[in-house]
C-alpha atoms as a PDB file:
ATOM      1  CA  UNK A   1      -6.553 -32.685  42.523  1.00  0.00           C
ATOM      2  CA  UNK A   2      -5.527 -34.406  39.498  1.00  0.00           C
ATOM      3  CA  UNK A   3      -2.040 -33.744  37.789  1.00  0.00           C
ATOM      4  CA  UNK A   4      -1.331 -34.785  34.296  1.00  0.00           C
ATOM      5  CA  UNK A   5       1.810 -35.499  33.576  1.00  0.00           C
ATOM      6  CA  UNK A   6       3.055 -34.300  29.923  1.00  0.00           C
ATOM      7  CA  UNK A   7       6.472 -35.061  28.544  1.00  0.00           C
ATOM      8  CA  UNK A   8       8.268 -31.872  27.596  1.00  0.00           C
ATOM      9  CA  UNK A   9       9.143 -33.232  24.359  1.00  0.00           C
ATOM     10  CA  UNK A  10       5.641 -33.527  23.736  1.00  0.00           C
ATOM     11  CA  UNK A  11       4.591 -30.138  24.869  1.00  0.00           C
ATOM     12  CA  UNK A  12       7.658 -28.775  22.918  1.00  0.00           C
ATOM     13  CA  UNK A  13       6.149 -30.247  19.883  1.00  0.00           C
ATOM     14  CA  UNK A  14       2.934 -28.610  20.101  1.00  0.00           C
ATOM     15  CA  UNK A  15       4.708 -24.993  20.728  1.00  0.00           C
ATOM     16  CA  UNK A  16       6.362 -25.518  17.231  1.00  0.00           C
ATOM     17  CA  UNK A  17       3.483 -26.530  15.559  1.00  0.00           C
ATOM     18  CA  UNK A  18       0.608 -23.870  17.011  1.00  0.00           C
ATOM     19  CA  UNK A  19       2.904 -20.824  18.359  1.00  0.00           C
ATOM     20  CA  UNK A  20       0.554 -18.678  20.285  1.00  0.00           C
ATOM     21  CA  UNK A  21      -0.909 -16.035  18.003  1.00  0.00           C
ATOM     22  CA  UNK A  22       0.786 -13.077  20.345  1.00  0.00           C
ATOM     23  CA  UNK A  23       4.095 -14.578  19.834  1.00  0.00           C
ATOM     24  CA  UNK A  24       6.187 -11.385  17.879  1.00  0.00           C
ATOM     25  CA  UNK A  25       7.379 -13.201  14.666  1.00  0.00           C
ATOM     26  CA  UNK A  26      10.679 -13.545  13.853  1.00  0.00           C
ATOM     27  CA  UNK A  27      12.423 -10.242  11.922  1.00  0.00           C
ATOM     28  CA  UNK A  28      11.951 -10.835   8.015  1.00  0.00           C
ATOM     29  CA  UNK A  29       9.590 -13.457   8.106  1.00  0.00           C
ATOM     30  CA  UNK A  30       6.032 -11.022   7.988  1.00  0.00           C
ATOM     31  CA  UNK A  31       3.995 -12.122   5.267  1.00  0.00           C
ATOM     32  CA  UNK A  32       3.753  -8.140   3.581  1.00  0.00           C
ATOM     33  CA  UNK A  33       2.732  -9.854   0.317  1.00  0.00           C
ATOM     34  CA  UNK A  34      -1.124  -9.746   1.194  1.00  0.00           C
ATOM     35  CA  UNK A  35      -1.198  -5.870   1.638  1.00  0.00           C
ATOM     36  CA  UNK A  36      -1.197  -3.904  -1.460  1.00  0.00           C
ATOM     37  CA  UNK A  37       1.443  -2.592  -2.086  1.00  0.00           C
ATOM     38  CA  UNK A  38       0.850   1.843  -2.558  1.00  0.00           C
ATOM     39  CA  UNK A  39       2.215   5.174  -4.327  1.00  0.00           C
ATOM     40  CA  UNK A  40       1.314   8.436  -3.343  1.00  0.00           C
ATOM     41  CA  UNK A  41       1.197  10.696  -6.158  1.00  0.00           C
ATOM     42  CA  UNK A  42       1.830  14.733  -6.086  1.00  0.00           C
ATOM     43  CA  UNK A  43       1.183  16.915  -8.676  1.00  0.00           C
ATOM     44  CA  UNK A  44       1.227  20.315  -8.828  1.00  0.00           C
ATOM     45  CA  UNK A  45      -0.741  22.945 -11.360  1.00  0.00           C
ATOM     46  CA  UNK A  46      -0.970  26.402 -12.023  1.00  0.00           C
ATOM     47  CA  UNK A  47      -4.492  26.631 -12.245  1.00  0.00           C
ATOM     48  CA  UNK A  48      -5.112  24.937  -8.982  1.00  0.00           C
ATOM     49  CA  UNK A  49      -4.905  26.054  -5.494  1.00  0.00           C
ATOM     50  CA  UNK A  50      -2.275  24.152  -3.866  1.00  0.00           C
ATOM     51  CA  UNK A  51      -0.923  19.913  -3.764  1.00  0.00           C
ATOM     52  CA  UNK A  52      -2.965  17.231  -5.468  1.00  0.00           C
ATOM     53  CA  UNK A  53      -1.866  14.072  -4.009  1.00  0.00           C
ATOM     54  CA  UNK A  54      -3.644  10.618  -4.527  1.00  0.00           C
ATOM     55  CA  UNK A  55      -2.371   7.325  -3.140  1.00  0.00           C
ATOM     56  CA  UNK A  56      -3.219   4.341  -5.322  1.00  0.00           C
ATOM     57  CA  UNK A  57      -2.785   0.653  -4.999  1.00  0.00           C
ATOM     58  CA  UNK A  58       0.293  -0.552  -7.385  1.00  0.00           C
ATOM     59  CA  UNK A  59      -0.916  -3.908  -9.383  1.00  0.00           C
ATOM     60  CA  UNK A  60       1.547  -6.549  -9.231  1.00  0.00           C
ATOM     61  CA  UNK A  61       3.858  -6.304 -12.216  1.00  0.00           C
ATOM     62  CA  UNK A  62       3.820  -2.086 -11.940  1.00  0.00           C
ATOM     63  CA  UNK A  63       5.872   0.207 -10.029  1.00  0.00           C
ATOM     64  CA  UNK A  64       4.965   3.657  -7.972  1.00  0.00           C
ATOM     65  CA  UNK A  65       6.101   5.609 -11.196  1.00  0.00           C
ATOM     66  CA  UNK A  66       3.691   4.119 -13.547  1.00  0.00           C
ATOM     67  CA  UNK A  67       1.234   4.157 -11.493  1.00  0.00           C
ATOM     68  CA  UNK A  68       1.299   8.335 -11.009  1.00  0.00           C
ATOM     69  CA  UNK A  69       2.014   8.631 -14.907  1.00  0.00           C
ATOM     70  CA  UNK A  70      -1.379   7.516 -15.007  1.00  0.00           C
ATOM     71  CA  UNK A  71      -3.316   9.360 -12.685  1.00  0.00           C
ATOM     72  CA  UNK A  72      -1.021  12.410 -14.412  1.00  0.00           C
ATOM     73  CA  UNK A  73      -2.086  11.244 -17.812  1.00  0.00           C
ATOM     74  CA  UNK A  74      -5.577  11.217 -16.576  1.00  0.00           C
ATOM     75  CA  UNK A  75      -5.314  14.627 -14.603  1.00  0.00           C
ATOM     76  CA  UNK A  76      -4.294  16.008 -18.270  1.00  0.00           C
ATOM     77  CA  UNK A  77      -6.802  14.056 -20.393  1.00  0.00           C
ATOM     78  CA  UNK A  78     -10.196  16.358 -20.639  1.00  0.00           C
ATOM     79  CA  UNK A  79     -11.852  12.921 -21.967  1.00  0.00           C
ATOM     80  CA  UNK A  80     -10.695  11.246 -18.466  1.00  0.00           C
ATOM     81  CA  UNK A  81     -14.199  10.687 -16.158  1.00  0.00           C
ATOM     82  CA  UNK A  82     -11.782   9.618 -13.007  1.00  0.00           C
ATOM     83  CA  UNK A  83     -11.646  12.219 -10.091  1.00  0.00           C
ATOM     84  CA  UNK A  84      -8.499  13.352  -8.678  1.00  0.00           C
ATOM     85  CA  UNK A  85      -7.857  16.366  -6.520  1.00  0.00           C
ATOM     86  CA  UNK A  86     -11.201  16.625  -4.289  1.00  0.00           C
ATOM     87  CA  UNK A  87     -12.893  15.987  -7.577  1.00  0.00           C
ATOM     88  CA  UNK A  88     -11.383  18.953  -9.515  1.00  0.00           C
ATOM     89  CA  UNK A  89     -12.423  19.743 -13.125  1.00  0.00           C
ATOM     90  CA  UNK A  90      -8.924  21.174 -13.755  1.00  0.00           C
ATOM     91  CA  UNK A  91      -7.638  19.307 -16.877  1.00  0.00           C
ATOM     92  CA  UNK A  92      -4.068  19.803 -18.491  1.00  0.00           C
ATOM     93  CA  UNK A  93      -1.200  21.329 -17.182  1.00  0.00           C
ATOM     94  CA  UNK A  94      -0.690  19.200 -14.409  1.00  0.00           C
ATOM     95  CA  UNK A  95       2.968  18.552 -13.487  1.00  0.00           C
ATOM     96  CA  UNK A  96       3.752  15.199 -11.706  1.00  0.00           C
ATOM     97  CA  UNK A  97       6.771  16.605  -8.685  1.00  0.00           C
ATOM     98  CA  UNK A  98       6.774  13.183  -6.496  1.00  0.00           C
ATOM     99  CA  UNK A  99       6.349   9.707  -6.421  1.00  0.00           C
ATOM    100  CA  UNK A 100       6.339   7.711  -2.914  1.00  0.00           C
ATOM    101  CA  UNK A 101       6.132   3.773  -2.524  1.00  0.00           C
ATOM    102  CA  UNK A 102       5.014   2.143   0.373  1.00  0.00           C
END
């Protein structure tokens, strides 16, 4: 049998610069900025039978809040194609009652 003999410094070296993928990173480094960022949107109406909610990406440079203005905007527009609400055709008097980021 043939041993190789590897300096720890070198082996060291090579644990810095390829960690093992199954390595748990270190708390606050995770690299979030690749998943898109979401609101979930709930509305409520007279006219419909319970909760419309409807999660939606949030572009960069928006927030959770704009983001539900316009799906309410939409939900009250009876020009607005977009379906919300398992494809209701309820338009106007929807009421926006939460906004949640994740």
């Amino acid at each position: 049998m043939i041993l190789f003999h590897i300096p720890l410094t070198l082996v060291t070296a090579l644990l810095f610069l390829h960690p093992p993928a199954d390595l748990p990173r270190a708390p606050g480094k995770l690299d979030d900025s690749k998943a898109p960022q979401t609101a979930t949107c709930s509305f409520s109406n007279v006219r419909y039978s319970g909760w419309c909610r409807s999660t939606e990406n949030i572009p960069e440079g928006s927030t959770a809040d704009e983001v539900c203005q316009k799906v309410l905007n939409c939900l009250n527009d009876t020009g607005c194609t977009k379906t919300y609400c398992n494809a209701t055709d309820v338009r106007g008097g929807w009421k926006l009652e939460k906004v949640e980021a994740q």
